[in-house]
N, C-alpha and C. Protein backbone atom coordinates (compact mmCIF):
# COMPACT_ATOMS: atom_id res chain seq x y z
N UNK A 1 10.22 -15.96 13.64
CA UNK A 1 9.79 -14.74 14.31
C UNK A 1 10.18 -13.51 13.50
N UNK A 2 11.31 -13.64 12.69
CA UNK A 2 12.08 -12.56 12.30
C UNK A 2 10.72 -12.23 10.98
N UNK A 3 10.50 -13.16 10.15
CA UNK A 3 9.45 -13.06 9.28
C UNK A 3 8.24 -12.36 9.57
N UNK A 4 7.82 -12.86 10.62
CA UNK A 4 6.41 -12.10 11.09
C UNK A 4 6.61 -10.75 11.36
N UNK A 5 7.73 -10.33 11.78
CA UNK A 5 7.65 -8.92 12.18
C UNK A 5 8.27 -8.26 10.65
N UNK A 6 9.13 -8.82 9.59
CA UNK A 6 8.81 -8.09 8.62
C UNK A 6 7.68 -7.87 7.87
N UNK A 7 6.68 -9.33 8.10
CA UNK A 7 5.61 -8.81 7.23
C UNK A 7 4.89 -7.72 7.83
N UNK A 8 4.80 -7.71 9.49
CA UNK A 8 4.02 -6.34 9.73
C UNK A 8 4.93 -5.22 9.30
N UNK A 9 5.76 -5.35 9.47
CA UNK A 9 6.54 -3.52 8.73
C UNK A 9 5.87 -2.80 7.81
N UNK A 10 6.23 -4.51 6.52
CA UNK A 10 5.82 -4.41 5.52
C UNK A 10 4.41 -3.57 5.18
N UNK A 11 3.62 -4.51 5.62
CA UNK A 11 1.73 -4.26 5.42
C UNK A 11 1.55 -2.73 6.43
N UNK A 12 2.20 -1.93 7.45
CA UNK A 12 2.08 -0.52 7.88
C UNK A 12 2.78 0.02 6.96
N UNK A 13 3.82 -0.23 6.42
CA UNK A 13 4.09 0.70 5.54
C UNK A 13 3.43 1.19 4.49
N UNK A 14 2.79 -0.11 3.42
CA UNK A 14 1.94 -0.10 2.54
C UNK A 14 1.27 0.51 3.29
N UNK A 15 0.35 0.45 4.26
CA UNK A 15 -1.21 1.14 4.79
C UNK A 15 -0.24 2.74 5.13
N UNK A 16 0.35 3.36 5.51
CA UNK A 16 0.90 4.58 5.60
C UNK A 16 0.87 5.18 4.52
N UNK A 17 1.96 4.57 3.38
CA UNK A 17 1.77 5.37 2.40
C UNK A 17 0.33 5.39 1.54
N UNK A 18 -0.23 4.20 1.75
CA UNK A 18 -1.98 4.57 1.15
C UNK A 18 -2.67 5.72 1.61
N UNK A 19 -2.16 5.75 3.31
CA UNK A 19 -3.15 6.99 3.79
C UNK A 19 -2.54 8.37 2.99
N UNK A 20 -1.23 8.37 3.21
CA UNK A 20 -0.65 9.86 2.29
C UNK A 20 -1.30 10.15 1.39
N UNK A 21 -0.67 8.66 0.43
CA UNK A 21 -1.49 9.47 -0.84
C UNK A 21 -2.80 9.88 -0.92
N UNK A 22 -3.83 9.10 -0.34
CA UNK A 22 -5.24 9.59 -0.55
C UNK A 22 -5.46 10.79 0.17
N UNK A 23 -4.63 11.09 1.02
CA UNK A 23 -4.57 12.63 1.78
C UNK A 23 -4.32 13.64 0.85
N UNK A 24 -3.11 13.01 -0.12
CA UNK A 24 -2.89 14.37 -1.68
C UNK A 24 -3.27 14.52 -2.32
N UNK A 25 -4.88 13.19 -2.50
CA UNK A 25 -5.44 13.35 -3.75
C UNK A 25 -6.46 14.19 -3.06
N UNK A 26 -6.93 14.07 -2.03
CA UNK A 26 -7.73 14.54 -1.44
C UNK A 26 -7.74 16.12 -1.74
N UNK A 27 -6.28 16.55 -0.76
CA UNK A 27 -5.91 18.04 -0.80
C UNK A 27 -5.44 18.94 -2.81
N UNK A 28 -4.80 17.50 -3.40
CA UNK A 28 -3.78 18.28 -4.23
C UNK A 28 -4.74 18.09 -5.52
N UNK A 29 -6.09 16.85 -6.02
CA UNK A 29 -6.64 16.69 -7.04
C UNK A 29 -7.61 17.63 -7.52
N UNK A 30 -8.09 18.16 -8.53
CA UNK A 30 -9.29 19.15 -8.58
C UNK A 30 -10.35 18.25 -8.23
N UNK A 31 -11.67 19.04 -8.27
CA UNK A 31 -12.99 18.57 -8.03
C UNK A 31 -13.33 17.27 -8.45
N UNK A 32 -13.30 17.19 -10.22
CA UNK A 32 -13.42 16.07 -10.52
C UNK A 32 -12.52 15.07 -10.76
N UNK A 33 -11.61 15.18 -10.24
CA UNK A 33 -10.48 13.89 -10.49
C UNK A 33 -10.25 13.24 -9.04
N UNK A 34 -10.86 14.01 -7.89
CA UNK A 34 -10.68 13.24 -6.65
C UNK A 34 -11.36 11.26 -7.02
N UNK A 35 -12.17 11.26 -7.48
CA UNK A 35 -12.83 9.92 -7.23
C UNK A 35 -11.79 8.61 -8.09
N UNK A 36 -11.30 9.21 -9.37
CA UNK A 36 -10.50 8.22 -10.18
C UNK A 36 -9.32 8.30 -9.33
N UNK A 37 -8.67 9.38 -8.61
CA UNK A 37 -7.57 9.16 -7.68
C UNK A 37 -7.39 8.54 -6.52
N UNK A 38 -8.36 8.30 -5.77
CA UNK A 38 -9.16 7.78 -4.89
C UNK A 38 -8.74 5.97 -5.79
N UNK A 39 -9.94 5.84 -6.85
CA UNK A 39 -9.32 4.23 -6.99
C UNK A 39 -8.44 4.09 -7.58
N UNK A 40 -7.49 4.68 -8.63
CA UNK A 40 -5.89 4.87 -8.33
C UNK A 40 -5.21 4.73 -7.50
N UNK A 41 -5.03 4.96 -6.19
CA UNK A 41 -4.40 4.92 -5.17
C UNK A 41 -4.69 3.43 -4.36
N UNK A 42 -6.44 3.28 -4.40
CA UNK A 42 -6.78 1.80 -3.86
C UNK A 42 -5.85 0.22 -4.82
N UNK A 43 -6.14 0.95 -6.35
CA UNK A 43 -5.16 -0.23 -7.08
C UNK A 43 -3.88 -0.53 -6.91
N UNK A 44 -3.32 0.58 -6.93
CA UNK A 44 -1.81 0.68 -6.46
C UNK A 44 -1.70 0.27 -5.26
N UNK A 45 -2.40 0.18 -4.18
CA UNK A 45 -2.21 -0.18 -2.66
C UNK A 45 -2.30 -1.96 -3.04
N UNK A 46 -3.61 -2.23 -3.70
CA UNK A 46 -4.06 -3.55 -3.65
C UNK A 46 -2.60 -4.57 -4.76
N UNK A 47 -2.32 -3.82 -5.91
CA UNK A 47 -1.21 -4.65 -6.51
C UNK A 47 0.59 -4.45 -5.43
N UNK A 48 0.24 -3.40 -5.04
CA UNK A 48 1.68 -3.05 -4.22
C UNK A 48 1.56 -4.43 -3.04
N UNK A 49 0.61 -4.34 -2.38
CA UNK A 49 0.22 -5.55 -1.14
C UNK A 49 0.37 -7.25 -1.68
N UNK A 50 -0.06 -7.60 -3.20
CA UNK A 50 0.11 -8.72 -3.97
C UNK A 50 1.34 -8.82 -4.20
N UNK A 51 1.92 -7.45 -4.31
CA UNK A 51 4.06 -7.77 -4.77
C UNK A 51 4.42 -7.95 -3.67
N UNK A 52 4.33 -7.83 -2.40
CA UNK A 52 5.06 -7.34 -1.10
C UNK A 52 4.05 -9.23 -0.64
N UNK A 53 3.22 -9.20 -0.99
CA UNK A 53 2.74 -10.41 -0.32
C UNK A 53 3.47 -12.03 -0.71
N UNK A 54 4.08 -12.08 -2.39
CA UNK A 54 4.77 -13.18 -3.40
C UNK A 54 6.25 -13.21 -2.56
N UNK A 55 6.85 -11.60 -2.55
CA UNK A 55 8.23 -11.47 -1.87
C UNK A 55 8.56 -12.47 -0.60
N UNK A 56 7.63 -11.48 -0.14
CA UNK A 56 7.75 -12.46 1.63
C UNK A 56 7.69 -13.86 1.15
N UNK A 57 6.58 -14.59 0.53
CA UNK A 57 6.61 -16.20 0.05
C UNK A 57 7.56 -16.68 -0.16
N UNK A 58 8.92 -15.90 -0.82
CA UNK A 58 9.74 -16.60 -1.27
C UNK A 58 11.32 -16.44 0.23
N UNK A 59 10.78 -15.71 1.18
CA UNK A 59 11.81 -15.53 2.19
C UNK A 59 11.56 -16.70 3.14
N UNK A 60 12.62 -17.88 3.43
CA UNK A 60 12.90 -18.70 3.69
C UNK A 60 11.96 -18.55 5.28
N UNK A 61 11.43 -19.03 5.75
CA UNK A 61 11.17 -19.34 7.35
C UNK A 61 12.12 -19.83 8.54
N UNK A 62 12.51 -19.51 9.01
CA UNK A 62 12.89 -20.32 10.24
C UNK A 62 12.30 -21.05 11.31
């Protein structure tokens, strides 16, 4: 049980800080750099979710 509720922590946290950042690229990027920041932020979400996804694999179950 203890597992399942870290992986949800886990996966809102990742999805929180995804929303931020795309909120700063949004507000803080010029005109043309919104779109490469935009999938910047999607890569980093998608490899951050693959590290956070191996971790948990290796935390024992009960």
């Amino acid at each position: 049980m203890e597992k399942k509720w870290l992986e949800i922590g886990v996966s809102t946290g990742l999805v929180a800080i995804m929303i931020i950042l795309l909120l700063l690229v949004q507000v803080v990027a010029p005109e043309g750099m919104a779109r490469p920041g935009f999938a910047l932020v999607f890569l980093l979400f998608m490899i951050a979710m693959g590290i956070a996804g191996i971790k948990l694999l290796d935390i024992p179950q009960r």
